[in-house]
N, C-alpha and C. Protein backbone atom coordinates (compact mmCIF):
# COMPACT_ATOMS: atom_id res chain seq x y z
N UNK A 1 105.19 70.45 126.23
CA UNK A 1 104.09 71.21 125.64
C UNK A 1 104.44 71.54 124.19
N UNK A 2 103.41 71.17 123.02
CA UNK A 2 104.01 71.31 121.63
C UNK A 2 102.98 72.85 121.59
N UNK A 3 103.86 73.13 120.58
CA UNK A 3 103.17 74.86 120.09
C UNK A 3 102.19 74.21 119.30
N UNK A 4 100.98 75.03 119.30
CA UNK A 4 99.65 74.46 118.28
C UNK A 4 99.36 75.57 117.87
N UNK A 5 99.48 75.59 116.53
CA UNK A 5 99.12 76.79 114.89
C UNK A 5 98.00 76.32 114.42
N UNK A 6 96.91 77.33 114.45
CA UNK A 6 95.90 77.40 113.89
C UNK A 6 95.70 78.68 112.70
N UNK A 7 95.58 78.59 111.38
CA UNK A 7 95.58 80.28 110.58
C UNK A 7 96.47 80.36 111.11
N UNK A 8 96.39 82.03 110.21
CA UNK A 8 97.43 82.93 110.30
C UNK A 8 98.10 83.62 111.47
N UNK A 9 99.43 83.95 111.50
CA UNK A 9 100.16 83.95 112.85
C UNK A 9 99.69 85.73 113.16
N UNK A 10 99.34 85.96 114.29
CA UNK A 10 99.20 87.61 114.66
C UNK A 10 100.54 88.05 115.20
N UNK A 11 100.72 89.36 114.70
CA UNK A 11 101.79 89.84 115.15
C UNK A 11 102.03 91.07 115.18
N UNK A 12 102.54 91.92 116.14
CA UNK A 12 102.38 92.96 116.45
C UNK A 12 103.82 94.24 116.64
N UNK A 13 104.01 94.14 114.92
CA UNK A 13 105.56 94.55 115.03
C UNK A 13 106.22 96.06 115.21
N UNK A 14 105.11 96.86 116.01
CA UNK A 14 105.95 98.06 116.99
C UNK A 14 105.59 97.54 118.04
N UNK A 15 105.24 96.88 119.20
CA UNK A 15 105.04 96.62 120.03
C UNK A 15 106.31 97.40 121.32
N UNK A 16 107.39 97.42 120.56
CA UNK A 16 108.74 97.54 121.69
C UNK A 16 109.34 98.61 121.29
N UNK A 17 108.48 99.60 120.29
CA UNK A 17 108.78 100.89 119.94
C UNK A 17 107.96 102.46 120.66
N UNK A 18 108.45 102.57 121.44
CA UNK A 18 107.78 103.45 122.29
C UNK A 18 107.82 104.99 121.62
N UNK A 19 108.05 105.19 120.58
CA UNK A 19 108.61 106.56 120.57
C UNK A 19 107.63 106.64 118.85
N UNK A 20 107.08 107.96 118.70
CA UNK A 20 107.17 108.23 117.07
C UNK A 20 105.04 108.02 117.18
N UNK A 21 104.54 107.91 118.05
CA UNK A 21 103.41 107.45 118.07
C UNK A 21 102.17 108.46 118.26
N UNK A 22 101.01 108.58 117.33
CA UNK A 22 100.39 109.62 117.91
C UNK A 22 99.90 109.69 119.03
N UNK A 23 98.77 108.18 118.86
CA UNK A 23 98.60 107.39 119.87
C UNK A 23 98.47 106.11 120.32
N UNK A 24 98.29 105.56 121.34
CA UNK A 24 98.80 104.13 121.52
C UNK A 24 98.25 103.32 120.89
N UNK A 25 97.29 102.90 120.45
CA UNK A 25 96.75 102.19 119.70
C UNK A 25 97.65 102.19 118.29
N UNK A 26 98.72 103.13 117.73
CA UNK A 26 99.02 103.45 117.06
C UNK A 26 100.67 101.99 117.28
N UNK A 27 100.82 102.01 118.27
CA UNK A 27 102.01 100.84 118.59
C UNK A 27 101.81 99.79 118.55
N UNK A 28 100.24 99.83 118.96
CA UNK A 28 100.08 98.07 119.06
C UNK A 28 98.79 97.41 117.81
N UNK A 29 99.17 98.25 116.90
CA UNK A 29 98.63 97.54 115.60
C UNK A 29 99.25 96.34 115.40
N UNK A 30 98.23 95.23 114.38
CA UNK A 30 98.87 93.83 114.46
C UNK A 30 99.24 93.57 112.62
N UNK A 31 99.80 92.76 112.18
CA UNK A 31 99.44 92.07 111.00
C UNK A 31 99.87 90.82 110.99
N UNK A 32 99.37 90.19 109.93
CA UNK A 32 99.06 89.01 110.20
C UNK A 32 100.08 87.94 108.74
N UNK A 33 100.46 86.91 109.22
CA UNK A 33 101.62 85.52 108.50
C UNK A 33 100.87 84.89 107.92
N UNK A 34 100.57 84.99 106.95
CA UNK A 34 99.66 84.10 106.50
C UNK A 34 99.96 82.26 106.85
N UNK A 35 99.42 81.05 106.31
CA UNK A 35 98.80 79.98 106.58
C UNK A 35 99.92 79.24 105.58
N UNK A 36 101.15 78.39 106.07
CA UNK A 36 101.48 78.13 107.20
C UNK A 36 102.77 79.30 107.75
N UNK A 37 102.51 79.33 109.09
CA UNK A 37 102.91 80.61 109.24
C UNK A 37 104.71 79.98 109.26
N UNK A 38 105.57 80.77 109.52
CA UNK A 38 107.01 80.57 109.36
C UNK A 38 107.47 80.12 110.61
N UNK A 39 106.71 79.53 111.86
CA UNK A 39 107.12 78.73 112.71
C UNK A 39 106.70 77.44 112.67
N UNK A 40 105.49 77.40 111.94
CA UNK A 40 105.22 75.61 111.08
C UNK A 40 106.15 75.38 110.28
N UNK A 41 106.73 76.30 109.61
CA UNK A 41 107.45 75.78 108.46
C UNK A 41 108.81 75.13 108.96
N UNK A 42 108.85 75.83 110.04
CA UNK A 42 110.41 75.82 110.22
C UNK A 42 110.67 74.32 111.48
N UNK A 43 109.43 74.02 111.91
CA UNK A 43 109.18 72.93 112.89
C UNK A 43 108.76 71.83 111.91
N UNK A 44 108.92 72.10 110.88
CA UNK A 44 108.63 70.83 110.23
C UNK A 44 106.93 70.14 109.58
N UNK A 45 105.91 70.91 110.46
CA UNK A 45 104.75 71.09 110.85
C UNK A 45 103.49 71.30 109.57
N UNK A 46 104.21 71.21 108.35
CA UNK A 46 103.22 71.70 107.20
C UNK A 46 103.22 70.29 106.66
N UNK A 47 102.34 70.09 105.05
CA UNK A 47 102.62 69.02 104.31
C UNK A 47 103.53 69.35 103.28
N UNK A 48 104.23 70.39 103.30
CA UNK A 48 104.83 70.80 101.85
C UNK A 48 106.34 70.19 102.24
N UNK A 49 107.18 69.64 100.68
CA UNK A 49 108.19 69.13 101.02
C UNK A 49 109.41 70.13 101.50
N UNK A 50 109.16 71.19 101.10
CA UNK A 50 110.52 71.98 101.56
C UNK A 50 110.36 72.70 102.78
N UNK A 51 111.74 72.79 103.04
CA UNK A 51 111.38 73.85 105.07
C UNK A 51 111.96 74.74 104.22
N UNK A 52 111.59 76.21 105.32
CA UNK A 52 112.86 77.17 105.53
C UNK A 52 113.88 76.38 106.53
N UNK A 53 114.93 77.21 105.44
CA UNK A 53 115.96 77.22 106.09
C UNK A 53 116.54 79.10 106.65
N UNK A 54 117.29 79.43 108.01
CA UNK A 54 117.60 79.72 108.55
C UNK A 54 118.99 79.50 108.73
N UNK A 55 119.96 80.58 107.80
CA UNK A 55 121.63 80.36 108.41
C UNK A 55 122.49 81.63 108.67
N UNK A 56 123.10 81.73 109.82
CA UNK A 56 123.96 82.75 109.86
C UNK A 56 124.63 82.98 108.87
N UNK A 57 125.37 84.16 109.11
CA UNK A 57 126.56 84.59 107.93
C UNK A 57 126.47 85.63 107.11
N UNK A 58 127.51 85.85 106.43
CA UNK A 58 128.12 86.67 105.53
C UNK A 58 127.29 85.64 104.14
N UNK A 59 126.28 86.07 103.43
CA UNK A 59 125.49 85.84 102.33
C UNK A 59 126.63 85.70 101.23
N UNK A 60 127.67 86.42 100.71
CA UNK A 60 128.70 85.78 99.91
C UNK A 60 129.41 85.10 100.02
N UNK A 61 129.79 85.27 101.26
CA UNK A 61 130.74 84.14 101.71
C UNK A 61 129.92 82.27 102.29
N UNK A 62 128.71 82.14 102.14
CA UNK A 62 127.97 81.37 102.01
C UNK A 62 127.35 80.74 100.65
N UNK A 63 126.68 82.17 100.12
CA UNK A 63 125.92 81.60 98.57
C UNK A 63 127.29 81.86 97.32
N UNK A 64 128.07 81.99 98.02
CA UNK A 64 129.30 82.10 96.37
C UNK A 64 129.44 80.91 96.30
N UNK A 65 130.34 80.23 94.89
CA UNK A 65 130.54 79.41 94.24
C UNK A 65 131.38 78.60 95.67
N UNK A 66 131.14 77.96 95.91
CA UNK A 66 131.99 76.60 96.65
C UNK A 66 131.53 77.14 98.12
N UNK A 67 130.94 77.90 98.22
CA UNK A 67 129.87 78.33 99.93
C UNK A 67 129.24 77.22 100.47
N UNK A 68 129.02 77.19 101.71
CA UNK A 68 128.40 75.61 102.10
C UNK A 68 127.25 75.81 101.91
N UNK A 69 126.01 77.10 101.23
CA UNK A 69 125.10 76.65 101.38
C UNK A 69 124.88 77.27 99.82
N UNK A 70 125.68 77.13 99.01
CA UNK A 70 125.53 77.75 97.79
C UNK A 70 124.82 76.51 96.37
N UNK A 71 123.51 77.07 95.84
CA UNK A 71 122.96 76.16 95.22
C UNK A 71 122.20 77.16 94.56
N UNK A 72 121.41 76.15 93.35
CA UNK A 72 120.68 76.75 92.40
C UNK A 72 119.12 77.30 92.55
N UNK A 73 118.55 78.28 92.37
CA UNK A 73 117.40 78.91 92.73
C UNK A 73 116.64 79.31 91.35
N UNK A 74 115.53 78.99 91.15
CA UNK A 74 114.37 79.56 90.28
C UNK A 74 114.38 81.11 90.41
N UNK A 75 114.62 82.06 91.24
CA UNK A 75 114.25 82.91 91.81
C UNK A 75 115.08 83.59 92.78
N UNK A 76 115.26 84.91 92.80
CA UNK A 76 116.11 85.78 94.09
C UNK A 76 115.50 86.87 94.32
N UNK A 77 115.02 87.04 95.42
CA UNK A 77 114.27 88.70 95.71
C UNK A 77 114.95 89.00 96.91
N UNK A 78 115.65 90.24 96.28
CA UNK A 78 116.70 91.13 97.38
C UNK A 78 115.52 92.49 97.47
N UNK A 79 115.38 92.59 98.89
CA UNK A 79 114.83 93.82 99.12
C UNK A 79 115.24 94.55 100.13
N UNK A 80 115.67 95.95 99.99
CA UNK A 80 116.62 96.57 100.95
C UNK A 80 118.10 95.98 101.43
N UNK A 81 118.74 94.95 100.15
CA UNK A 81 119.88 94.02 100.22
C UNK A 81 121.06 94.55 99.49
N UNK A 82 120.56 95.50 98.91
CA UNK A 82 121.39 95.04 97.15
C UNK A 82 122.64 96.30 97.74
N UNK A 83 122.41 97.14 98.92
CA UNK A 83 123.30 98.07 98.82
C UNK A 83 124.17 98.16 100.12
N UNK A 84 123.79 96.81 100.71
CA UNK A 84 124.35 96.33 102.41
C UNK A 84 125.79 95.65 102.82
N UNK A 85 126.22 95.50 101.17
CA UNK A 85 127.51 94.56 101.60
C UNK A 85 128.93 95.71 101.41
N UNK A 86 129.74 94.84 101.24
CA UNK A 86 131.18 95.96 101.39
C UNK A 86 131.93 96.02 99.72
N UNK A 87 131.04 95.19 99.10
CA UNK A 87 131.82 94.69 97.56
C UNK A 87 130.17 94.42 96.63
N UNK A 88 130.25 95.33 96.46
CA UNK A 88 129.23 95.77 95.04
C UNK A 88 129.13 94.04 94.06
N UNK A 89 130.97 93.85 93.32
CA UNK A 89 130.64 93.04 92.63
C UNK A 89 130.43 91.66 93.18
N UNK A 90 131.04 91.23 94.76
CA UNK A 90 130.85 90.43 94.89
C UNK A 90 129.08 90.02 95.21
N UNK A 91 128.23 90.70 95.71
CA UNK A 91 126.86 90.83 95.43
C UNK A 91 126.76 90.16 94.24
N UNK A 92 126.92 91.07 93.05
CA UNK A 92 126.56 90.95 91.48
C UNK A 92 126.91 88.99 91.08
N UNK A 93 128.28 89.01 91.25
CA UNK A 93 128.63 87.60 90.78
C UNK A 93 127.77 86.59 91.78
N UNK A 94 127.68 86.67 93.16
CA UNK A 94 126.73 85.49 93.86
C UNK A 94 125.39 85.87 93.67
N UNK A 95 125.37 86.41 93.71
CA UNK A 95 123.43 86.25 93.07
C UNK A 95 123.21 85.54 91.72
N UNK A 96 124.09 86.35 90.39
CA UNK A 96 124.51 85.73 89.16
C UNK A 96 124.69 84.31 89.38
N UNK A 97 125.43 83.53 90.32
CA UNK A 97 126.31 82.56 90.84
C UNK A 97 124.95 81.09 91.08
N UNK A 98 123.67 81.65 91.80
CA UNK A 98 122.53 81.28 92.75
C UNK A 98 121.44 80.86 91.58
N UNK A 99 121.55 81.86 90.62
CA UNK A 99 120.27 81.60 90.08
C UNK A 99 120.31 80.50 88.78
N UNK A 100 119.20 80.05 88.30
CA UNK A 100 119.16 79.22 87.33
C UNK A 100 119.01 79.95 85.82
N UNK A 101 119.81 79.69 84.74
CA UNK A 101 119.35 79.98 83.72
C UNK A 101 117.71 80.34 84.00
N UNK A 102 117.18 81.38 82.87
CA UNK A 102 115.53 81.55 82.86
C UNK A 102 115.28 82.05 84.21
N UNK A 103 115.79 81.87 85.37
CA UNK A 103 115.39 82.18 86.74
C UNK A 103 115.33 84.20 86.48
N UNK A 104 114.68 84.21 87.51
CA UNK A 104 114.07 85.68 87.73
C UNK A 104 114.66 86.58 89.27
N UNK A 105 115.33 87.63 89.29
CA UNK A 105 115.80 88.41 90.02
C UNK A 105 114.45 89.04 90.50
N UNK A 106 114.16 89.42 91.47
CA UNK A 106 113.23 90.76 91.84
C UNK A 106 114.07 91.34 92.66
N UNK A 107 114.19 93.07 92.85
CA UNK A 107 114.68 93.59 93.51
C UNK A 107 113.93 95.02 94.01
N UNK A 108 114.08 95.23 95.09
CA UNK A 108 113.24 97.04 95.74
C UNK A 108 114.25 97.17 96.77
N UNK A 109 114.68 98.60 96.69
CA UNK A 109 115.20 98.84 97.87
C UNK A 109 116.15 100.42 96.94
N UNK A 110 116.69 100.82 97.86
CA UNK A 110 117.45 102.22 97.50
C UNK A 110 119.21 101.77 97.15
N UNK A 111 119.84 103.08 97.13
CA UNK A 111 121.45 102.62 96.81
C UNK A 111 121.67 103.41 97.91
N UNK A 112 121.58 103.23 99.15
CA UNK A 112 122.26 103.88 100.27
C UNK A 112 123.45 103.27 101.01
N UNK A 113 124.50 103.39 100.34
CA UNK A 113 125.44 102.36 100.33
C UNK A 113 126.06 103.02 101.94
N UNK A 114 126.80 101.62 102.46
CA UNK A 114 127.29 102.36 103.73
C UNK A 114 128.92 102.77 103.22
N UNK A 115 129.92 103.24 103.77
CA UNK A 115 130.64 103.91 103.60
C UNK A 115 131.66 102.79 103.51
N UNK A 116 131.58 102.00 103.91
CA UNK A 116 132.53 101.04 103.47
C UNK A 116 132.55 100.12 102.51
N UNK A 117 131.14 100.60 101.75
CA UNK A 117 131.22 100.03 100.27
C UNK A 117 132.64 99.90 99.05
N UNK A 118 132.80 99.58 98.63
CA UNK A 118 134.42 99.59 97.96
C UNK A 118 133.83 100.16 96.48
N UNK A 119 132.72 100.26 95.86
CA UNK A 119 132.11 100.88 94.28
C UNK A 119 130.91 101.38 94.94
N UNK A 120 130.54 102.55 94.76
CA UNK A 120 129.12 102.86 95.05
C UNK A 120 128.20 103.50 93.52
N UNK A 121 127.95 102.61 92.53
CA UNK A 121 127.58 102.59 91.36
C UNK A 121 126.60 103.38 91.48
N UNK A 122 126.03 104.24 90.16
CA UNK A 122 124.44 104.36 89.63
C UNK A 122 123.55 103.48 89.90
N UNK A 123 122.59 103.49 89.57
CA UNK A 123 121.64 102.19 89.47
C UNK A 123 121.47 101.90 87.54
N UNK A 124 122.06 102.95 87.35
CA UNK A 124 121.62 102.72 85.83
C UNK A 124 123.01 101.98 85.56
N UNK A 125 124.33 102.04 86.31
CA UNK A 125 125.28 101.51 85.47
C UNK A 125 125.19 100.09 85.61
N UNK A 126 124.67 99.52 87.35
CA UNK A 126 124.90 98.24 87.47
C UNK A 126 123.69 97.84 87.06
N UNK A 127 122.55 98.31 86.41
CA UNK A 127 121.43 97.64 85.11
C UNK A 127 122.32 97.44 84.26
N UNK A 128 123.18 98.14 83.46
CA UNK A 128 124.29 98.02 82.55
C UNK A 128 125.53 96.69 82.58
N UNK A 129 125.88 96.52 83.93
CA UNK A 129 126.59 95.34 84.12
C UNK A 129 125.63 94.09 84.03
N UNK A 130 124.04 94.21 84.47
CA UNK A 130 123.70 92.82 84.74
C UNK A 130 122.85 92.19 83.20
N UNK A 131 123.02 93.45 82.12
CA UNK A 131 122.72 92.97 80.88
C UNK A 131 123.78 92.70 80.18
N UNK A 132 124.87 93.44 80.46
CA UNK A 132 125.81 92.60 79.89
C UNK A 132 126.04 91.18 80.33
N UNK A 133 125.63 90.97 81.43
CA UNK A 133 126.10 89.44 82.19
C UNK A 133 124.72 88.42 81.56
N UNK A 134 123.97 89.28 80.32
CA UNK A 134 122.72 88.24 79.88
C UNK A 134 121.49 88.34 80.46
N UNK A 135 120.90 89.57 81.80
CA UNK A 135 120.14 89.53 81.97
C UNK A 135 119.08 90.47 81.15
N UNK A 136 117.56 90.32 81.18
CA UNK A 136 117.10 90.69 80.34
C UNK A 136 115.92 91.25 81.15
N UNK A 137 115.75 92.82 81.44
CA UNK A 137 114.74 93.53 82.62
C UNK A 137 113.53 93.65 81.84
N UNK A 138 112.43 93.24 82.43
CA UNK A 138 111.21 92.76 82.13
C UNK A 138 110.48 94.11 83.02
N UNK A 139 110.89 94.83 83.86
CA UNK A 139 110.24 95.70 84.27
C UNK A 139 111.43 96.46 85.19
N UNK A 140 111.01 97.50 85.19
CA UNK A 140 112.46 98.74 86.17
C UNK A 140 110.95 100.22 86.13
N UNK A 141 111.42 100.31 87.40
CA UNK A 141 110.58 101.72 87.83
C UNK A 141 111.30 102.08 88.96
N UNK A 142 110.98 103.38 89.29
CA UNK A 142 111.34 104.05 90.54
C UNK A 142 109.92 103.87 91.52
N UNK A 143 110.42 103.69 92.75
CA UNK A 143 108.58 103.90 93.54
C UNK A 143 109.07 104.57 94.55
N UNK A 144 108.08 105.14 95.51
CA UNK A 144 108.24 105.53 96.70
C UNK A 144 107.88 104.38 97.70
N UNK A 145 108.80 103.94 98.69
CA UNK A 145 108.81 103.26 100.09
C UNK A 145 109.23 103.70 100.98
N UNK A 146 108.54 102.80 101.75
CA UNK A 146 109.34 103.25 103.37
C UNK A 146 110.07 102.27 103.94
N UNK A 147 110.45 102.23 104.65
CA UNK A 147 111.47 101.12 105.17
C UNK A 147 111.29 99.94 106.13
N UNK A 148 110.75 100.79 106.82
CA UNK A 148 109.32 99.73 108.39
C UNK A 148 108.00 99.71 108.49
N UNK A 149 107.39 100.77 108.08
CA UNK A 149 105.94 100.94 108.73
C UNK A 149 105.47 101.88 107.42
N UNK A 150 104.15 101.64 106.57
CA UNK A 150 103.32 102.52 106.41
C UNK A 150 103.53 103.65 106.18
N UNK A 151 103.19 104.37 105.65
CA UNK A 151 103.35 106.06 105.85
C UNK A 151 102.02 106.43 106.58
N UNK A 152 101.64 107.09 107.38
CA UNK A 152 100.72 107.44 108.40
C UNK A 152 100.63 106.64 109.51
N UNK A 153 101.88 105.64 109.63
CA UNK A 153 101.45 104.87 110.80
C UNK A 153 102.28 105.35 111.90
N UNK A 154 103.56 105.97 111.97
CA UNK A 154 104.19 106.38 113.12
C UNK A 154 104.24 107.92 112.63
N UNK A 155 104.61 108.80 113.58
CA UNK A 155 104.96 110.26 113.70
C UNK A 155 106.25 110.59 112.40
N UNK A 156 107.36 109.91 112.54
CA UNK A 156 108.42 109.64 111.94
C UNK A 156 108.84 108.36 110.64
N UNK A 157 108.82 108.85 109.78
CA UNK A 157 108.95 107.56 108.71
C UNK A 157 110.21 107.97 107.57
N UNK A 158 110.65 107.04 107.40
CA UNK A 158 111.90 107.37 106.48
C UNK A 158 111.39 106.49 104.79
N UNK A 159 111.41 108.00 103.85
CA UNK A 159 110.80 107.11 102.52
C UNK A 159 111.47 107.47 101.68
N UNK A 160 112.24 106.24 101.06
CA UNK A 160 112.85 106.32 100.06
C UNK A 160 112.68 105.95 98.46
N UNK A 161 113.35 106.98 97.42
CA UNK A 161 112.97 106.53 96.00
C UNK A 161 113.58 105.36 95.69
N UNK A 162 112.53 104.20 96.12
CA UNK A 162 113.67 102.87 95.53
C UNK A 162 113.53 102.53 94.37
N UNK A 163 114.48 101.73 93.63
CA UNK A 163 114.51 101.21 92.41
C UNK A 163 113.58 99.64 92.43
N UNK A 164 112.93 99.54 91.72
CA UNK A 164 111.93 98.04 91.98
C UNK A 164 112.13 97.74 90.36
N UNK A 165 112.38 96.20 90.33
CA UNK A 165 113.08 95.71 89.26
C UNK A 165 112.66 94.36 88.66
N UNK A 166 112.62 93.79 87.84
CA UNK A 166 111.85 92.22 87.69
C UNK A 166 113.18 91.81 86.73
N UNK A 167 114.23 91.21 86.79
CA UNK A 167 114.77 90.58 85.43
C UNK A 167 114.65 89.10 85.09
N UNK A 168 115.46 88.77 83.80
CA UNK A 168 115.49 87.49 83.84
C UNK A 168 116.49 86.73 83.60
N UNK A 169 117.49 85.97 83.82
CA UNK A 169 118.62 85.31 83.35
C UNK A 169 118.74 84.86 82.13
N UNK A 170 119.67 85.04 81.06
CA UNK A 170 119.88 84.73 80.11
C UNK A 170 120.79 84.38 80.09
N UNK A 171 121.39 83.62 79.03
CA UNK A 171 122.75 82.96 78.64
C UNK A 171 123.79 84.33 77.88
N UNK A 172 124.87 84.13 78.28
CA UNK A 172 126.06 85.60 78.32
C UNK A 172 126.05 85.53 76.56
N UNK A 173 126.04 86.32 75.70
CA UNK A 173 126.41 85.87 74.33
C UNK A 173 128.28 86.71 74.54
């Protein structure tokens, strides 16, 4: 039996969250993957030449310089990423490492570093490291987010002041 995709994929992502709800209808809200959804893509199933790809791992120890899946990108959007690993700079240098001259960083997410971070920087200092490294911020604001859901959609929501960021790669002078 082959899976058959028609539109956009429905999906219903508190479904298995029982708790935080005013009322039920409130759990089983849907949204929707847009066209082709990310199980065409990944089956091969679209006309476009590139798939997702899908790989386990430690993201530096993969996208760093000599990583098996480490290559050049137009583009990097870390969201809720930038403050998850255990080494600040090693983040900084593989992303640096990934992108193409002219290529564009986007980033949103907070500095809630976990405790086994080894530097737990400002946000203003490591803007400071990534212009010295030639990048050139085309936009930086603070916003308010949340992390999973909406604000009014569960009882309980966690919202944080994240930093949301646009840069661009430049050559180091």
């Amino acid at each position: 039996m082959e899976l058959q995709l028609q539109g956009p994929l429905t999906l219903y992502p508190s479904a298995h969250l029982f708790t935080d709800s005013f009322e039920v209808k409130d759990q089983f809200f849907h949204v929707q993957v847009p066209d082709p959804s990310p199980v065409e893509v990944l089956m091969g199933k679209t006309n476009r030449t590139r798939r997702l790809k899908v790989t386990a791992g430690s993201f530096v120890d993969l996208y760093k310089t000599g990583g098996s899946a480490h290559r050049k990108f137009q583009a990097v959007v870390t969201c809720f990423f930038f403050d998850t690993g255990y080494n600040l700079v090693d983040y900084i240098e593989t992303i640096d490492s990934i992108l193409e001259y002219g290529g564009v960083w986007v980033n949103i997410g907070p500095l809630k570093y976990r405790k086994s971070m080894k530097a737990k920087l400002a946000w203003k200092d490591i803007e400071e490291i990534w212009v010295s490294m030639g990048y050139e911020f085309l936009h930086s604001s603070r916003v308010s987010s949340t992390y999973n859901f909406p604000e009014g959609r569960k009882l309980a929501n966690v919202l944080y002041d994240a930093v949301f960021t646009v840069s661009r790669k430049g050559r180091r002078t």
